[in-house]
Protein backbone atom coordinates (compact mmCIF):
# COMPACT_ATOMS: atom_id res chain seq x y z
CA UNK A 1 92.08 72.66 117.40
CA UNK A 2 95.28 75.02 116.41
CA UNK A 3 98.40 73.56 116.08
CA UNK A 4 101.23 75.05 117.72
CA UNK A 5 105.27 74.47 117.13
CA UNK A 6 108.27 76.07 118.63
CA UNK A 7 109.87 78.41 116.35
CA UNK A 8 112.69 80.92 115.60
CA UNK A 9 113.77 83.50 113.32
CA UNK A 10 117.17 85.07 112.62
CA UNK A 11 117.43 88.40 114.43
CA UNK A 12 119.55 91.33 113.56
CA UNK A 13 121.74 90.63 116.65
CA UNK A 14 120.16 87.03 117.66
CA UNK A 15 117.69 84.37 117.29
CA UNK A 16 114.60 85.03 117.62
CA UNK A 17 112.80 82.57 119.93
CA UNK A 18 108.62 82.00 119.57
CA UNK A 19 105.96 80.16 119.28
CA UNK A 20 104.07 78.98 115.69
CA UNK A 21 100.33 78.11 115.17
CA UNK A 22 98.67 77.53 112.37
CA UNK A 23 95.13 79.41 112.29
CA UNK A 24 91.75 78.25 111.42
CA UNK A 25 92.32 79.55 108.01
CA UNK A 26 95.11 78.31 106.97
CA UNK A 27 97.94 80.60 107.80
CA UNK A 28 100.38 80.46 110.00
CA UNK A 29 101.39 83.34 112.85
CA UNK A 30 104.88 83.54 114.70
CA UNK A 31 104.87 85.50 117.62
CA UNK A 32 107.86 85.75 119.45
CA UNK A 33 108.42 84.85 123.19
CA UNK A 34 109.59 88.51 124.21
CA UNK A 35 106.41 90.11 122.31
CA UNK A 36 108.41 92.28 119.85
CA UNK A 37 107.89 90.24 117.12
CA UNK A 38 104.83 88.95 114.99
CA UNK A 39 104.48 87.52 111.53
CA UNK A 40 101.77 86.15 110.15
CA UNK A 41 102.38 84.32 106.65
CA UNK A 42 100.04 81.67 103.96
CA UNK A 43 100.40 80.31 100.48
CA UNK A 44 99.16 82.04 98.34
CA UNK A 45 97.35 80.60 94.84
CA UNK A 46 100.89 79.36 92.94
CA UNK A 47 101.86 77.86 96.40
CA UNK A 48 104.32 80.75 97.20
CA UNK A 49 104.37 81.90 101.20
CA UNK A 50 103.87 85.43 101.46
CA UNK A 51 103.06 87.74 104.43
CA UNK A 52 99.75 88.73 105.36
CA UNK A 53 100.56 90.92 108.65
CA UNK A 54 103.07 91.63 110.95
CA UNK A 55 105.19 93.84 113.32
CA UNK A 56 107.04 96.84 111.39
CA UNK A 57 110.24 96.27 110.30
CA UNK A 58 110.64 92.40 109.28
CA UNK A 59 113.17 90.44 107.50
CA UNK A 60 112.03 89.46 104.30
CA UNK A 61 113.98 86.47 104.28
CA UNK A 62 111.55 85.46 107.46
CA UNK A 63 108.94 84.26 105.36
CA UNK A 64 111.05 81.40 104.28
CA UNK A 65 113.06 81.19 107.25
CA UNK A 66 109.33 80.08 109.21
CA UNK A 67 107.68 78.28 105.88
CA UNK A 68 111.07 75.81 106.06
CA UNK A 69 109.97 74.88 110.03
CA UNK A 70 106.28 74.55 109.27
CA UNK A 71 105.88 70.59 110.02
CA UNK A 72 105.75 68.66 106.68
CA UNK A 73 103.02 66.57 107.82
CA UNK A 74 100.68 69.65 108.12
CA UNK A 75 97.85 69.78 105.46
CA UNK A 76 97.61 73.27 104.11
């Protein structure tokens, strides 16, 4: 069963309001309630979140901004 948690990002001129899940392999995907946003994001072997996919152009500082609200009770 995927887990799902709300979500949001920092926009350019607001928040950015969505919905989390973690994915069967491990990774966790953001998509945004309004559709113009998707991020897709895992650790990667030193523990680090990067991103694996997305919409074109991102934030960098999204991939922390959605690793921080990933639920600390979550194995990964």
């Amino acid at each position: 069963m995927q887990q799902q948690f709300d979500a949001v990002l920092t926009g350019s001129d607001s928040e950015v309001n969505g919905i989390a899940t973690r994915l069967d392999s491990g990774a966790y995907e953001f998509n945004s309630l309004d559709g113009s946003l998707q991020l897709i994001i895992a650790p990667n072997a030193d523990g680090k979140w990067e991103r694996l996919a997305g919409t074109e152009p991102y934030f960098g500082g999204w991939i922390d901004e959605f690793a921080e609200q990933i639920p600390a009770t979550t194995d990964i």
